[in-house]
Protein backbone atom coordinates (compact mmCIF):
# COMPACT_ATOMS: atom_id res chain seq x y z
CA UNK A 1 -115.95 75.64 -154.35
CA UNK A 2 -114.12 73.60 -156.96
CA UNK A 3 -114.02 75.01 -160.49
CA UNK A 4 -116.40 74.29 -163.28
CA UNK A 5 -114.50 71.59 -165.77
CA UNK A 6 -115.38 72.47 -168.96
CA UNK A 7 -113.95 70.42 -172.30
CA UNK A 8 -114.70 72.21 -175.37
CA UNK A 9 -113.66 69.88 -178.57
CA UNK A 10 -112.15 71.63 -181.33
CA UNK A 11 -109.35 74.19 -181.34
CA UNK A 12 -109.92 76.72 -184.96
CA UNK A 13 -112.13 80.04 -183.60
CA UNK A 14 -115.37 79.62 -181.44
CA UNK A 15 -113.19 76.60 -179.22
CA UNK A 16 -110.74 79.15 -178.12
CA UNK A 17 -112.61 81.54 -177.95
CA UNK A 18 -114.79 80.29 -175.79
CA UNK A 19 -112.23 79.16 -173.25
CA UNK A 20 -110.78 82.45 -172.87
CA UNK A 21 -114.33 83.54 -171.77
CA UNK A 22 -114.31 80.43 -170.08
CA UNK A 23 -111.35 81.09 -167.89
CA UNK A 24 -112.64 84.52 -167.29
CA UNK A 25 -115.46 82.91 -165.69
CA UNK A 26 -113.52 80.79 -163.41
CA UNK A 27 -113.89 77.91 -165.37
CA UNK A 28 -110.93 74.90 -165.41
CA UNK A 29 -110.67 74.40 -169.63
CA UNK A 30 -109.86 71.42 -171.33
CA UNK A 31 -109.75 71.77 -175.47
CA UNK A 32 -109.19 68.61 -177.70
CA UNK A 33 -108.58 69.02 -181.05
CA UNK A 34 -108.23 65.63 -183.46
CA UNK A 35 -105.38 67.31 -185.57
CA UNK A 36 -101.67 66.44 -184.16
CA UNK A 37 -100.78 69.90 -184.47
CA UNK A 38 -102.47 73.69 -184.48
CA UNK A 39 -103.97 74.15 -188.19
CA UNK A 40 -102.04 76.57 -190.17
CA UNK A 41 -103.76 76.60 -193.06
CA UNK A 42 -107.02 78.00 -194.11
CA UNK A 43 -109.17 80.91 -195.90
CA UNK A 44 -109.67 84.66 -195.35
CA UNK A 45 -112.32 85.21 -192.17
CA UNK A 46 -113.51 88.74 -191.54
CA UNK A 47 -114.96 89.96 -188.48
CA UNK A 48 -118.13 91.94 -188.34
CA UNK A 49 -121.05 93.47 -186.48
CA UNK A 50 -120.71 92.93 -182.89
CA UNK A 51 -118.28 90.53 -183.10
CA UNK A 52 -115.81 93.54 -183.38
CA UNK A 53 -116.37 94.46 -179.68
CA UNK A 54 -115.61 90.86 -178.64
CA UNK A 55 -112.22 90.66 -180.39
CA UNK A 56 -111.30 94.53 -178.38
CA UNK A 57 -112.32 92.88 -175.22
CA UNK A 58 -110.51 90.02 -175.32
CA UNK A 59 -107.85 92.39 -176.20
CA UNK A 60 -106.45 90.84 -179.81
CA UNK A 61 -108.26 93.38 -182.08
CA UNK A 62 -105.14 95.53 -183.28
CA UNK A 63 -102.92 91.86 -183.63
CA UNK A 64 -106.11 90.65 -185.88
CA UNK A 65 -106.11 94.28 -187.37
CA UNK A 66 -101.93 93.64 -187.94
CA UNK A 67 -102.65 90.37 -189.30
CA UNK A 68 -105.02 91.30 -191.83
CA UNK A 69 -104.48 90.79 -195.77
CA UNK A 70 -104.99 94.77 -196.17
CA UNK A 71 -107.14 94.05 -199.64
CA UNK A 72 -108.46 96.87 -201.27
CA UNK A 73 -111.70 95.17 -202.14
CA UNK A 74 -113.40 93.15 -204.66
CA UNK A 75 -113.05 93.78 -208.64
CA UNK A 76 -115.76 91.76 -210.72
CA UNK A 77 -113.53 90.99 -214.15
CA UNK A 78 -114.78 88.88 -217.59
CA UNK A 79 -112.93 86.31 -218.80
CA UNK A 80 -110.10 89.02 -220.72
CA UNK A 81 -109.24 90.04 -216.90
CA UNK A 82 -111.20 93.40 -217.26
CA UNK A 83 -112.54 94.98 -214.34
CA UNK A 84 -116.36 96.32 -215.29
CA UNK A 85 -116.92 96.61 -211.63
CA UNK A 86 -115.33 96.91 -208.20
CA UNK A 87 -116.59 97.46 -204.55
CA UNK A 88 -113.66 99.05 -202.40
CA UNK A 89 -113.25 98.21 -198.69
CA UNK A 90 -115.38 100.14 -196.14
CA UNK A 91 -112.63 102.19 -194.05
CA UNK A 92 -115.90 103.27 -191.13
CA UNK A 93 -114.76 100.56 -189.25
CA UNK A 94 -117.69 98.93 -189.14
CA UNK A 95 -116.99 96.17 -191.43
CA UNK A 96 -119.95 96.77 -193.50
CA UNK A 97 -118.76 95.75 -197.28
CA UNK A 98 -117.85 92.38 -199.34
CA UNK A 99 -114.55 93.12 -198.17
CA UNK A 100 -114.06 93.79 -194.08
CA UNK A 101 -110.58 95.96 -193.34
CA UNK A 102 -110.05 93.13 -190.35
CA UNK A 103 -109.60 89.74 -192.70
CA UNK A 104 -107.17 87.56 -191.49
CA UNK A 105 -106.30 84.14 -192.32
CA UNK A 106 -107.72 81.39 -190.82
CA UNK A 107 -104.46 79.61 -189.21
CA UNK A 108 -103.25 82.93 -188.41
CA UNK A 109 -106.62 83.86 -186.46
CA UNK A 110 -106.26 80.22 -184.81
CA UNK A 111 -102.10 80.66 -183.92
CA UNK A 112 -103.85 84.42 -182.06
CA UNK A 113 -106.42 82.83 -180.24
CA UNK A 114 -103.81 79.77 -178.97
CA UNK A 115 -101.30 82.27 -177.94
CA UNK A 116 -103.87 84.13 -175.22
CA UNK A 117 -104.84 81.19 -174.22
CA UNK A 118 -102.26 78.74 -173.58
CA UNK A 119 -101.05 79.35 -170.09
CA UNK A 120 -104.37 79.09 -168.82
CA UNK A 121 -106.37 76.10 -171.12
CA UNK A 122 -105.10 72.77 -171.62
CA UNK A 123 -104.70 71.66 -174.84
CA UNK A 124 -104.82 68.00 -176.27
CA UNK A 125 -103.97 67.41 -179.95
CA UNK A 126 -103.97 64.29 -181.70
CA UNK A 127 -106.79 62.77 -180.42
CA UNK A 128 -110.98 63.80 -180.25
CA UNK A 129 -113.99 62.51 -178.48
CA UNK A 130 -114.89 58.48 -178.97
CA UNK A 131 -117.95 58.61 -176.88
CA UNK A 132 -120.02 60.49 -173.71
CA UNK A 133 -121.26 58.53 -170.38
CA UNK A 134 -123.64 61.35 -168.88
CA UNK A 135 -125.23 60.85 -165.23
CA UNK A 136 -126.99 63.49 -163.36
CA UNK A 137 -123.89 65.25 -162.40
CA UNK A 138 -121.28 65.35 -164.77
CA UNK A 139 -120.24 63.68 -168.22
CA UNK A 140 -117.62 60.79 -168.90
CA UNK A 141 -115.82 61.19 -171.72
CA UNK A 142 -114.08 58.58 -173.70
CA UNK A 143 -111.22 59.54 -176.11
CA UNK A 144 -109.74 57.74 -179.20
CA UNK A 145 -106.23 58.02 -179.13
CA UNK A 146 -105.01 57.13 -175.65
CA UNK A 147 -106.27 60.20 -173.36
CA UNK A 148 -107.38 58.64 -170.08
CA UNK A 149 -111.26 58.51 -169.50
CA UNK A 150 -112.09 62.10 -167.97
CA UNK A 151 -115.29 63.22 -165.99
CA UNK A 152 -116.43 67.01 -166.87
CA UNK A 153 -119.24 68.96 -166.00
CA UNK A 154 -119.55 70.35 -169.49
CA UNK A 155 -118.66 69.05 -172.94
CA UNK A 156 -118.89 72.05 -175.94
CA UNK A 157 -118.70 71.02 -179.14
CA UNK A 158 -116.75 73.89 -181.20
CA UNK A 159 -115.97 70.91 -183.71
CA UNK A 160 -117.62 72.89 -186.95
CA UNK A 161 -120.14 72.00 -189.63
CA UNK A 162 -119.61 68.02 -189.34
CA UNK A 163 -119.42 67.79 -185.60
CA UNK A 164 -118.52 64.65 -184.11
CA UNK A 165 -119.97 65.49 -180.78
CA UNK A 166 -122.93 67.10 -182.30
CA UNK A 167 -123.74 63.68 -184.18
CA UNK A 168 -122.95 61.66 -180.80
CA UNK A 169 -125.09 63.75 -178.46
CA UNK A 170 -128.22 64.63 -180.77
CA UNK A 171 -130.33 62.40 -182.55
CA UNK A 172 -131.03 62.92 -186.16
CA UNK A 173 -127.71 65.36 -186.46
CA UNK A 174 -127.19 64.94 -190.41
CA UNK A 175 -131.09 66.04 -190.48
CA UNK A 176 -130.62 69.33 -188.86
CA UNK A 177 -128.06 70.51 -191.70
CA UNK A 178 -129.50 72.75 -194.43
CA UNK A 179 -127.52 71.88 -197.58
CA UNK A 180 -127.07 74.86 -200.07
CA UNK A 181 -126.14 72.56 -202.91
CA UNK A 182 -122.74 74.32 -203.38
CA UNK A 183 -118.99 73.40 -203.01
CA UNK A 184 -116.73 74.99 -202.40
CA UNK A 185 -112.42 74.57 -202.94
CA UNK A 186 -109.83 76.49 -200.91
CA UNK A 187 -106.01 76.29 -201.21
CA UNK A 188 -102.81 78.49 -202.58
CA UNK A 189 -100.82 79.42 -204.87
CA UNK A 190 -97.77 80.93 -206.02
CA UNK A 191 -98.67 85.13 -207.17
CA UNK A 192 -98.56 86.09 -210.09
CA UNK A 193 -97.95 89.80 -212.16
CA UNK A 194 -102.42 89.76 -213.03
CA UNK A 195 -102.62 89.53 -209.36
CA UNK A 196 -102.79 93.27 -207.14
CA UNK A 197 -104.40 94.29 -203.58
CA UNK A 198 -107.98 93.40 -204.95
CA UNK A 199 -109.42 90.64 -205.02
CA UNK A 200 -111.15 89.43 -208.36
CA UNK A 201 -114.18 87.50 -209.12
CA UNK A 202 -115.34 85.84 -212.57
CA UNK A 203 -118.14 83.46 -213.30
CA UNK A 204 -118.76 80.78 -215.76
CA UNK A 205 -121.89 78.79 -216.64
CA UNK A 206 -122.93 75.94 -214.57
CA UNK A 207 -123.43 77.94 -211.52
CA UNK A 208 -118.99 77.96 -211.08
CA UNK A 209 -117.13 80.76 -209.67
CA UNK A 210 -113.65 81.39 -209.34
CA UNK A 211 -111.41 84.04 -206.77
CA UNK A 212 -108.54 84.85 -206.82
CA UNK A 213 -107.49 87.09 -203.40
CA UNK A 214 -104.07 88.17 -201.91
CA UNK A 215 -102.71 87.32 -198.49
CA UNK A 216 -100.13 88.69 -196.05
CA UNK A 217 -98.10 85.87 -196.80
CA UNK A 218 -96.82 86.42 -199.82
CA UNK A 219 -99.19 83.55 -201.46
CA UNK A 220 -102.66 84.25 -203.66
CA UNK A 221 -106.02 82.29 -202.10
CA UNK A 222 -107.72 80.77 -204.99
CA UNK A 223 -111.12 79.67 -204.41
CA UNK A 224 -112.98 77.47 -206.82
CA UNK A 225 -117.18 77.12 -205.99
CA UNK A 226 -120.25 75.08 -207.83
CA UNK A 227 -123.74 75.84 -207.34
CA UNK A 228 -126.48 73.58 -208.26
CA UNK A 229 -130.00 74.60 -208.76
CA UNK A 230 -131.36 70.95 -208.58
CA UNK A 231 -130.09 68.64 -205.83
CA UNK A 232 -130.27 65.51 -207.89
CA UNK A 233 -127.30 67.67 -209.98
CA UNK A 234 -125.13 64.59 -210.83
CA UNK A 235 -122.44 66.68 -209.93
CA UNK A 236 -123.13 67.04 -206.33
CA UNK A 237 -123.61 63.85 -206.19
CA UNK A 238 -119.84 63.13 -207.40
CA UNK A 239 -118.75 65.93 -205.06
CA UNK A 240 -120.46 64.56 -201.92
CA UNK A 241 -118.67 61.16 -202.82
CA UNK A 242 -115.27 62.36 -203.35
CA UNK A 243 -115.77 64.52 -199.97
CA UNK A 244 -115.50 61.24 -198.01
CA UNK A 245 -112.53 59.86 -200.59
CA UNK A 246 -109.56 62.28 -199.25
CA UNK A 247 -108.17 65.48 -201.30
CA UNK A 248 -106.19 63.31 -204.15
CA UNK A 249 -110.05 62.36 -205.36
CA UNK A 250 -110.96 65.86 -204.46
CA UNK A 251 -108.32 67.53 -206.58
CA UNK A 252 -109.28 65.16 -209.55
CA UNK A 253 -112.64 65.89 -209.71
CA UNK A 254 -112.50 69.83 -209.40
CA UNK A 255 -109.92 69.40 -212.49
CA UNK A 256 -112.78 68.08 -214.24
CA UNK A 257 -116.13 69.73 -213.56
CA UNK A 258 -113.36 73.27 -214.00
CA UNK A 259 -111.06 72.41 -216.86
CA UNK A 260 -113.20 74.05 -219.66
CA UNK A 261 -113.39 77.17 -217.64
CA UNK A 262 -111.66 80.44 -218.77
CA UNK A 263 -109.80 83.24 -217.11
CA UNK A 264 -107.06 82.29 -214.83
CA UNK A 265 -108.35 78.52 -214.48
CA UNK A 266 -104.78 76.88 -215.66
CA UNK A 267 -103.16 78.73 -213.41
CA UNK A 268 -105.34 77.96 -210.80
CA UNK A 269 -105.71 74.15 -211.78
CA UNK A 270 -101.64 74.04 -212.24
CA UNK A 271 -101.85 75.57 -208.44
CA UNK A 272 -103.93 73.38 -206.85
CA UNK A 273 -102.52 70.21 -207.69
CA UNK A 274 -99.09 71.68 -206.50
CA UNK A 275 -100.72 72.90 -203.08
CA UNK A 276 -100.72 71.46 -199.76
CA UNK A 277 -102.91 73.15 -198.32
CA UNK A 278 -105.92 72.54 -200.38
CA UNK A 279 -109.21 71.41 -198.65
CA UNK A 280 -112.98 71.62 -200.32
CA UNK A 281 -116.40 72.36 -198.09
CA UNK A 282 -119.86 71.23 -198.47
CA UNK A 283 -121.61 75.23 -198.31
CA UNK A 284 -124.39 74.21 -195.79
CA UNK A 285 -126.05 75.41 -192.68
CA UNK A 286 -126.82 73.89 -189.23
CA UNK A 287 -130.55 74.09 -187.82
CA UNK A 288 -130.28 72.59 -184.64
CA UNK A 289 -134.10 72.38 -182.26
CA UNK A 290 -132.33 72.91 -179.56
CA UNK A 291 -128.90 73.51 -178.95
CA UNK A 292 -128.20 72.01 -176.22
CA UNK A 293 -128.80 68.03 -174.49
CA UNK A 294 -128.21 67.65 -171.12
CA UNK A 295 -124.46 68.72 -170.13
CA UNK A 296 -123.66 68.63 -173.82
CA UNK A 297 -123.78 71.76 -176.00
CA UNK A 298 -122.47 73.44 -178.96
CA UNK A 299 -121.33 76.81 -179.99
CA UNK A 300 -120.28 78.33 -183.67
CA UNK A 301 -120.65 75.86 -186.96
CA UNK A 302 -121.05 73.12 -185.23
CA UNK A 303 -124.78 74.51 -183.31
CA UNK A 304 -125.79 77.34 -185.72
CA UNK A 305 -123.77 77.53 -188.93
CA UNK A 306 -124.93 80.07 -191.06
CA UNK A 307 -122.58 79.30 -194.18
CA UNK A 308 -120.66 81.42 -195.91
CA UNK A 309 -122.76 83.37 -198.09
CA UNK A 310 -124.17 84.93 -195.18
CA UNK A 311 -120.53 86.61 -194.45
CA UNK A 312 -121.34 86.22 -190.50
CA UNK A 313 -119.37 82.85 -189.68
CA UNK A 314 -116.77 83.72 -187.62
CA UNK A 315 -118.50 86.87 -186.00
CA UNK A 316 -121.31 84.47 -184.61
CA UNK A 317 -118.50 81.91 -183.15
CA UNK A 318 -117.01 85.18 -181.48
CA UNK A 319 -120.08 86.36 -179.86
CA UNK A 320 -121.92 82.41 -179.32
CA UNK A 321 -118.63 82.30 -177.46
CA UNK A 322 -118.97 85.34 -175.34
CA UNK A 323 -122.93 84.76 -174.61
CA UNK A 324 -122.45 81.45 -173.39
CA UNK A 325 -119.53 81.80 -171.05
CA UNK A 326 -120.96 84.90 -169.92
CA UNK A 327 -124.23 82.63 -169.01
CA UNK A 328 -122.32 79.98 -167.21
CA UNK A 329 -120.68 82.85 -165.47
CA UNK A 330 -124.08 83.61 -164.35
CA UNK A 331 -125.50 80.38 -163.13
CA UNK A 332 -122.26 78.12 -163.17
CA UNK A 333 -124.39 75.77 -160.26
CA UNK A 334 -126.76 75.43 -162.36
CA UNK A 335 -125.93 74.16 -165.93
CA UNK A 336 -129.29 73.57 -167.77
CA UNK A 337 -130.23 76.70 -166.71
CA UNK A 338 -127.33 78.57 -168.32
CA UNK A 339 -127.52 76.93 -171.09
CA UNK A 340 -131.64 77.68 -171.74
CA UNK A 341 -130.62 81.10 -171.04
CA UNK A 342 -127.50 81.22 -173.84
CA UNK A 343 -130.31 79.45 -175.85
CA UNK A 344 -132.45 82.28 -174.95
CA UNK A 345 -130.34 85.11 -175.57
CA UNK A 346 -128.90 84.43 -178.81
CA UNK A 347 -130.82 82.14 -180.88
CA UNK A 348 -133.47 85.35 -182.26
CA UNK A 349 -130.00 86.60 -183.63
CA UNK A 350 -128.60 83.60 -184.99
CA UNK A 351 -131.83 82.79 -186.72
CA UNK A 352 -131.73 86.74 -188.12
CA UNK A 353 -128.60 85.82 -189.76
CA UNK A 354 -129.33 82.38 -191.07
CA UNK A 355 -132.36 83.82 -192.98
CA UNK A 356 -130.13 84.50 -196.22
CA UNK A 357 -131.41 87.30 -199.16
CA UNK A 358 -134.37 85.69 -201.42
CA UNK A 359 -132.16 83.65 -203.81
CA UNK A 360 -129.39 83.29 -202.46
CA UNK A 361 -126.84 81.23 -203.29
CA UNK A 362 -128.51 79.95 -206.56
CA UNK A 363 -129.38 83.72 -207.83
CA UNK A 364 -125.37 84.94 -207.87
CA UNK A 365 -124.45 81.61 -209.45
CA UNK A 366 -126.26 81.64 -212.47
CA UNK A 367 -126.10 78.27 -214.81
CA UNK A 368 -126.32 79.81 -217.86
CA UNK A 369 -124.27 82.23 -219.94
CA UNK A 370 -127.30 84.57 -220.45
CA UNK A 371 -127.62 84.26 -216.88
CA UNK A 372 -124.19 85.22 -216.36
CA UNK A 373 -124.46 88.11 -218.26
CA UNK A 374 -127.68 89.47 -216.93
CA UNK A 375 -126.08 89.26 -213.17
CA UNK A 376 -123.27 91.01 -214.49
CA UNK A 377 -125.65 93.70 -215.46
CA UNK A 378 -126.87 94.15 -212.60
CA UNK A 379 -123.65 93.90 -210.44
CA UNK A 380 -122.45 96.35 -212.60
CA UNK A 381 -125.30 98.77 -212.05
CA UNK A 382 -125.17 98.26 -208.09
CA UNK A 383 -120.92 98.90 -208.29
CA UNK A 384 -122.27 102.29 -210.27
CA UNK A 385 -124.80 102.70 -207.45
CA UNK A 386 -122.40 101.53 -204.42
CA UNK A 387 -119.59 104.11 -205.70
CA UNK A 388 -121.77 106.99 -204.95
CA UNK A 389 -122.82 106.27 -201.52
CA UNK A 390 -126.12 106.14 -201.98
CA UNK A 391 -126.94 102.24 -202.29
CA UNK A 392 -126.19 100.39 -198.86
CA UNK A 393 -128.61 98.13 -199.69
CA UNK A 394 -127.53 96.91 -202.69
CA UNK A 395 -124.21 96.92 -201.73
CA UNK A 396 -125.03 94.30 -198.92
CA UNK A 397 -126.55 92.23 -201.28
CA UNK A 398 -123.52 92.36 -203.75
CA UNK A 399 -121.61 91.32 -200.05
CA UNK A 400 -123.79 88.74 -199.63
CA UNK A 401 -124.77 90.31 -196.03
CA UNK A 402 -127.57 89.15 -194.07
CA UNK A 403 -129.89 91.84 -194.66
CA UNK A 404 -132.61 90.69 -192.24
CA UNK A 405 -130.07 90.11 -189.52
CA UNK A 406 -131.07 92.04 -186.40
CA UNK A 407 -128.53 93.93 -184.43
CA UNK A 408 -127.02 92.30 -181.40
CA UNK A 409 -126.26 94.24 -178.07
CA UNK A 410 -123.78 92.23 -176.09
CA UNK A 411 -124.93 91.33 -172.23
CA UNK A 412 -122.86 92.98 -169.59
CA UNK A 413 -121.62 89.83 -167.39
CA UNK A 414 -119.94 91.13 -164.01
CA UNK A 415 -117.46 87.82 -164.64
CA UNK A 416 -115.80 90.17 -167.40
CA UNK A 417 -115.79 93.23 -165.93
CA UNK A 418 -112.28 92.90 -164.40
């Protein structure tokens, strides 16, 4: 029996992922990923919950571990650079704090996953999905750049919140994402002697926060987010438009709706003009009916995004990734069935986590400076709390956790047993 062809189109964390599960099923991989070369640059991801047991069976979880930015945790500072509250890293090993003890860069996580991977998938950069020709039996897939015309019997789209193939093979795509009316902007810059192994947090009216975390690489990642409480906020409005105008309009405009900030923001605005590796995402989540049409499919951002806030990102794309190559590995004559079953099996989870604490985003992005101060009140009261042990709960909330989320026990698949 010939293998299963499987292309799976993007190449960050839930693509690769999912073809080394892939492979382990017996599956012939194809990934195609639109950049020309492996994307090196990026944000902290942690990895959490169940997740954890995916990374040690695939092997990689002391290289993530190696990798990590080894922060001591999150300090909540005013606008003088005092720290009135701090929530320290949980050591357990379970991952269970605002800041996980397995963080690792984004490109560095990506450069990982490539490395187990590459003798056995084959990779096409440069180029990305044009358009699908399905029939009964397979799907015909027509590339933009030059890659011939290529039948598979399964196209995955790993291709993230703005999905190419999700938009091509479901109708209504843009109508299935949850906006959160937030922004947010990512890049580096140079360290500097305010900056230590914590990561610190201020806030400013208008619903803007600003980060400031160290890395492994000898760089600090500055993140600069706006929350809106109305979506006919001019502002999001402007940001949505310069989105779709390239990072030279991006950088402009986060100059303005920041420059009248405090703290660290001319450092931070001096920074991000000078960085190249600046990039700014719409905070949003994917609510997809169904998650699969015909031989088409998706797994990670690009089927169930759950956004950032709910900290559980990444760790879905690691386990999506393991449930549905398990599936296939199950029923790999029989595609629409495996893929109702991956449906099956993980969307009660998925939904769990998507289901973000009452208020959240707009409650810990307050627009007003008494707001500010009475959430500082509080977060200082739960660091207080959080120190002694005895408030988990609040402590997730401070992390932004998805406190409704169900646990997750992963399937036994005979496929991975070897």
């Amino acid at each position: 029996m010939s293998k299963l062809r499987v292309l799976i189109s993007g190449a960050s964390v839930a693509g690769p992922a999912l073809a080394y599960w892939l492979v382990r099923a017996g599956c012939k991989v194809t990934v195609v990923e639109r950049a020309p070369t492996l994307r090196s640059a990026g944000q902290g991801l942690d990895v959490r919950d169940t997740a954890r047991d995916v990374i040690k069976r695939m092997g990689i979880f002391d290289r993530i571990r190696d990798k990590s930015s080894h922060e001591e945790g999150l300090e909540i500072v005013d606008s003088n650079n005092h720290c009135f509250t701090r929530f320290g890293v949980d050591k357990s090993g379970k991952g269970d704090s605002i800041t996980s003890d397995v963080e690792i860069l984004r490109g560095e996580l990506a450069g990982i996953l490539f490395d187990v991977t590459k003798d056995d998938v084959s990779y096409i950069f440069g180029d990305m999905v044009e358009s699908l020709e399905e029939t009964d039996k397979e799907v015909g897939v027509n590339f933009a750049n030059g890659t011939p015309t290529t039948a598979f019997d399964l196209v995955v789209a790993a291709d993230g919140l703005g999905s190419k193939i999700r938009g091509i093979a479901f109708e209504n795509s843009y109508s299935h994402i949850r906006s959160l009316d937030s922004y947010v902007s990512y890049f580096s810059i140079p360290p500097s002697d305010t900056d230590t192994m914590w990561s610190r947090a201020h806030w400013v009216k208008g619903g803007r926060n600003m980060v400031l975390r160290p890395d492994n690489v000898g760089r600090t990642r500055a993140f600069l987010s706006l929350t809106a409480y109305e979506k006919s906020d001019e502002r999001l409005v402007r940001l949505e438009k310069a989105s779709k105008e390239g990072v030279p309009a991006q950088k402009l405009l986060v100059q303005e709706l920041f420059q009248d900030a405090d703290w660290e923001i001319s450092r931070m605005l001096k920074g991000m003009h000078e960085s190249e590796d600046f990039y700014m995402q719409h905070v949003a989540q994917v609510r997809l009916n169904r998650w699969s049409s015909g031989r088409v499919t998706v797994v990670g951002d690009a089927g169930y995004a759950p956004s950032p806030f709910s900290g559980m990102g990444t760790s879905i794309s690691f386990i999506g990734a393991y449930v549905l190559a398990g599936e296939i590995s199950r029923q790999p004559n029989n595609i629409p069935a495996a893929l109702e079953s991956y449906e099956r099996v993980l969307r009660p989870y998925v939904e769990s986590i998507q289901k973000l604490p009452p208020g959240i985003p707009w409650i810990v992005n307050p627009q007003s400076t008494l707001g500010i101060r009475v959430f500082e009140t509080v977060v200082w009261g739960v660091g207080i709390l959080s120190a002694t042990g005895l408030a988990t709960l609040f402590s997730k909330l401070a992390a932004y956790l998805p406190i409704g989320g169900d646990s997750f026990k992963l399937p036994d698949y005979e496929a991975f047993r070897q």
